[in-house]
Protein backbone atom coordinates (compact mmCIF):
# COMPACT_ATOMS: atom_id res chain seq x y z
CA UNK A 1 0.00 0.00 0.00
CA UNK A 2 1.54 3.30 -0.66
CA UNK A 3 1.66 5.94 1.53
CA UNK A 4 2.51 8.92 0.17
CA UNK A 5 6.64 8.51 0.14
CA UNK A 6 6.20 6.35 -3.05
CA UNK A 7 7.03 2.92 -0.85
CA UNK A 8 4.58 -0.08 -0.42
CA UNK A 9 3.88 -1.28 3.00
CA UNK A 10 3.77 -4.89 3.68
CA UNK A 11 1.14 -6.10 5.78
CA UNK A 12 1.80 -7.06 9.44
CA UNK A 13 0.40 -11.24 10.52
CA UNK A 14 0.82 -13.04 13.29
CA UNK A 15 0.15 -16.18 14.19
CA UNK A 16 0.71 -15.50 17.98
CA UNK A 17 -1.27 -13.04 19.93
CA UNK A 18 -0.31 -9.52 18.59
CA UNK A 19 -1.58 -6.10 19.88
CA UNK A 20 -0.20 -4.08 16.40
CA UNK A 21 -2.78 -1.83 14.97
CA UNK A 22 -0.99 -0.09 11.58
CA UNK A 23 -0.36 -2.14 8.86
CA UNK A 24 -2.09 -5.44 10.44
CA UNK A 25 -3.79 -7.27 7.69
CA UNK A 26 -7.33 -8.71 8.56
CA UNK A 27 -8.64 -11.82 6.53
CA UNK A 28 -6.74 -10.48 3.19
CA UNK A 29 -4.01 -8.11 2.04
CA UNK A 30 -6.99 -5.53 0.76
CA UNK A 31 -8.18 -5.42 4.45
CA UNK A 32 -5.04 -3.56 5.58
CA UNK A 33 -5.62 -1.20 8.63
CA UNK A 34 -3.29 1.39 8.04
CA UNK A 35 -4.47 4.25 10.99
CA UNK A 36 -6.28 4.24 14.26
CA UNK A 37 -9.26 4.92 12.65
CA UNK A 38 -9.66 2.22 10.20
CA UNK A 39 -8.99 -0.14 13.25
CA UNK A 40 -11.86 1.19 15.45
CA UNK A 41 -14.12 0.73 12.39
CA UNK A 42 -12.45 -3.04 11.71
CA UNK A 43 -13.25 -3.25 15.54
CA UNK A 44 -17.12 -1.83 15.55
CA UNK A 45 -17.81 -3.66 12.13
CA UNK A 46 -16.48 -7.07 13.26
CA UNK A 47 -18.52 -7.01 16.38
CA UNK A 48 -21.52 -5.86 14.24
CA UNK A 49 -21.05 -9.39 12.28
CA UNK A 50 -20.85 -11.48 15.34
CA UNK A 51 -24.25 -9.28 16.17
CA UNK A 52 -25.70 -10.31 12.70
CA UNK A 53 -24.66 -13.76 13.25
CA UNK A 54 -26.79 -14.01 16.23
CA UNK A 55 -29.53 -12.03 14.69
CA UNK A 56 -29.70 -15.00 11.64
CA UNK A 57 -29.59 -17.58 14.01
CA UNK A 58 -32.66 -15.77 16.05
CA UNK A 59 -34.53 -15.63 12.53
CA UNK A 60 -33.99 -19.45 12.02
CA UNK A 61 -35.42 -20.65 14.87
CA UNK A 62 -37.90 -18.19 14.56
CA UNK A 63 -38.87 -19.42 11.37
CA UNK A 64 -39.05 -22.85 12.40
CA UNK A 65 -41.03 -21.84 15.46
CA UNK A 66 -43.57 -20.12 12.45
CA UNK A 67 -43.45 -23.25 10.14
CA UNK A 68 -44.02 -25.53 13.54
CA UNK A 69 -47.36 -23.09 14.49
CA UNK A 70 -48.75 -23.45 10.73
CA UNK A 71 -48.22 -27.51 11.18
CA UNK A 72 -49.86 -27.68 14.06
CA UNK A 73 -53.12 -25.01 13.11
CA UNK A 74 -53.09 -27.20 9.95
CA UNK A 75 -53.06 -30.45 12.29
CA UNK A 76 -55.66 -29.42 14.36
CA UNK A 77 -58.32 -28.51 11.02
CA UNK A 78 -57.50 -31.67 10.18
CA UNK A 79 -58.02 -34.06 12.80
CA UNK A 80 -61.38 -31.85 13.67
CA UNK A 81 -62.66 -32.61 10.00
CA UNK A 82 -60.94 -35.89 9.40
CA UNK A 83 -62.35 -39.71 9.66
CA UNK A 84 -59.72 -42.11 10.46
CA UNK A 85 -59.72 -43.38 7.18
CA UNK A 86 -58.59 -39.25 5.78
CA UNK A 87 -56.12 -39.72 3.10
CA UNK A 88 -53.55 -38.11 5.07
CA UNK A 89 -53.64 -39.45 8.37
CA UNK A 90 -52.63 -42.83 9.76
CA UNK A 91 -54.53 -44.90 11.76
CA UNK A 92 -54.96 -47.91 13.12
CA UNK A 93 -58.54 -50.02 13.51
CA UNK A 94 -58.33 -48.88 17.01
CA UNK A 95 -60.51 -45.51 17.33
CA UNK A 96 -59.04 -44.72 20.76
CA UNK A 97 -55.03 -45.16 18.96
CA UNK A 98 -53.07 -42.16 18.04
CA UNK A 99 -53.47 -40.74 15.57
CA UNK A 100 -50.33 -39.59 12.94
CA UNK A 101 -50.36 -36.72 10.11
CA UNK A 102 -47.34 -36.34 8.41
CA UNK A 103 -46.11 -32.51 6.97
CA UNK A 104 -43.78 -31.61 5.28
CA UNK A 105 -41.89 -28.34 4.33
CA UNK A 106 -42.50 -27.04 0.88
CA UNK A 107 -40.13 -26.40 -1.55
CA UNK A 108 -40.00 -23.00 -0.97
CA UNK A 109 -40.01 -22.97 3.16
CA UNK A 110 -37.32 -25.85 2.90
CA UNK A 111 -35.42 -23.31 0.58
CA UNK A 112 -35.45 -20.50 3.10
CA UNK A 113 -34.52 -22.56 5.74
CA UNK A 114 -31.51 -23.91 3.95
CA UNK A 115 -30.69 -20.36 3.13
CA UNK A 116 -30.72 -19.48 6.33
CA UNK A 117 -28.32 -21.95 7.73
CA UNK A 118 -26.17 -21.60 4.74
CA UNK A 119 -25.65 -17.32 5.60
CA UNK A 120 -25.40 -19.19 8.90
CA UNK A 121 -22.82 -21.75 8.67
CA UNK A 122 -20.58 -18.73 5.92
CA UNK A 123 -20.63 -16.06 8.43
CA UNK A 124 -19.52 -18.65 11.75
CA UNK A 125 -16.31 -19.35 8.94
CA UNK A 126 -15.61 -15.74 8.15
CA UNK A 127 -15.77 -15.03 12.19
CA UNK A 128 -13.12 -17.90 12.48
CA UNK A 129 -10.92 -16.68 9.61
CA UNK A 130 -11.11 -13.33 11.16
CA UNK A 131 -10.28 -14.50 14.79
CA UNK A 132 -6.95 -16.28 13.27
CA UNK A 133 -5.92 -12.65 12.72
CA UNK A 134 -4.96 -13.00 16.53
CA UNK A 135 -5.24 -9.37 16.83
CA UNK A 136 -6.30 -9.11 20.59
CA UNK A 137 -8.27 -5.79 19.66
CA UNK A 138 -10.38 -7.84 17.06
CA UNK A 139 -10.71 -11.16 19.26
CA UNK A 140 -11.93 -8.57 22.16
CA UNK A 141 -14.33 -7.10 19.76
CA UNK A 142 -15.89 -10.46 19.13
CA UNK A 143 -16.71 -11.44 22.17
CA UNK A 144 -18.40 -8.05 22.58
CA UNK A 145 -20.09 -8.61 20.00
CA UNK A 146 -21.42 -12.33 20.78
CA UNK A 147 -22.38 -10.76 24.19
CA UNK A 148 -24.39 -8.00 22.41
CA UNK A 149 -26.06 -10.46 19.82
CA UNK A 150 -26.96 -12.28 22.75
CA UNK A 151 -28.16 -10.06 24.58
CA UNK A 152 -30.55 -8.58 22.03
CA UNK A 153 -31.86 -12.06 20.24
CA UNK A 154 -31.74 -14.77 22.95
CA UNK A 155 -33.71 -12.80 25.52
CA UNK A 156 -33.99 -16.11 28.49
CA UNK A 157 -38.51 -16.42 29.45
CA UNK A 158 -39.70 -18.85 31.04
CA UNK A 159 -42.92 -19.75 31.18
CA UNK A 160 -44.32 -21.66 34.34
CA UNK A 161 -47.60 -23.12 34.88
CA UNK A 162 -49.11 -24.58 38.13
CA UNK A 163 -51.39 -27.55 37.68
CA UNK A 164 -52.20 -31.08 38.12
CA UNK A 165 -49.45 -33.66 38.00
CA UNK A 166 -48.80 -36.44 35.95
CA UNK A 167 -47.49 -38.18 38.95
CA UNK A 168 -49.80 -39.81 41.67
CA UNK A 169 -51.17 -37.04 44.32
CA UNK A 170 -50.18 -33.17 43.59
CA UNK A 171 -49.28 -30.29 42.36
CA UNK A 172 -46.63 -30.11 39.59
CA UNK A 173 -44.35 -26.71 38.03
CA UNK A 174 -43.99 -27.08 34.67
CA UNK A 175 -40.85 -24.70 33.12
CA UNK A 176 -41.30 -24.03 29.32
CA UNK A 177 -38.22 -22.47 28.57
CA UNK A 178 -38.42 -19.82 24.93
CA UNK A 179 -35.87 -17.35 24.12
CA UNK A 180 -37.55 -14.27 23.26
CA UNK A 181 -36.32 -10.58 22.45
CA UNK A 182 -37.96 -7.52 22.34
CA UNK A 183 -35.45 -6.99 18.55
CA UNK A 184 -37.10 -10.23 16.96
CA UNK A 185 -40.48 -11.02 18.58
């Protein structure tokens, strides 16, 4: 990289722990911090992705948690309409057995959801390629950042209800435990 005097200016990698700011490479040559203030933005924009990591895994389970409440709305219009000889429902001659309906994603939901995991499963590589910069001011920045992303998308309810046991004689507390956050619900 030049800087002014006509002389290019190798960059700087470690594979020990370094502290070095200027001239410190970050997952390729063209991510060269070269003054304070590019490595306070490398620092605020690589806790940001650790955020946005978080936030995608939030919106996967959230989606699942959607596609799960459609299954089971959809289960319960059918069983209310259905014989137990319904085309998509198994059943045994038994009237009192369980009954089974099989769903399945469609093309489109299983295409998000693989979507999903994929931005998943590319941003948790970048993250490690970016952490084997072993630049303690980026490292430091990531864990910020995984304690901000958790913080705003894996916000710990728990639901508890008092009622009759399933065991002989009693009350039982039943714990439902469901992440919620006031930045995805």
């Amino acid at each position: 990289m030049d800087h002014g005097s006509g002389e290019t200016v190798e960059c700087k990698t470690a594979m020990l722990w370094t502290w070095d700011t200027i001239d410190t490479c970050v997952l390729a040559s063209s991510w060269q911090i070269t003054s304070g203030g590019i490595m306070a933005a490398s620092c605020i924009g690589v806790a940001l992705l650790v955020v946005l990591l978080e936030v995608v895994r939030r919106a996967s389970k959230e989606y699942d948690n959607f596609l799960l409440g459609q299954y089971q709305r959809r289960a319960s219009y059918v069983f209310s309409i259905a014989s137990p000889e319904g085309s998509e429902i198994k059943s045994s001659s038994d009237a009192s057995a369980p009954r089974t309906l099989v769903l399945r994603a469609s093309l489109l939901q299983q295409l998000t959801r693989a979507f999903l995991y994929a931005l998943t499963y590319g941003l948790t590589w970048v993250l490690m390629l970016i952490v084997m910069s072993f630049n303690g001011y980026i490292i430091i920045s990531m864990t910020i950042g995984a304690g901000l992303g958790k913080f705003l998308c894996d916000w710990f309810v728990v639901k508890i209800t008092e009622g009759p046991s399933t065991r002989s004689g009693g009350t039982d507390a039943i714990s439902n435990q469901q992440p919620s956050s006031s930045c995805c619900n």
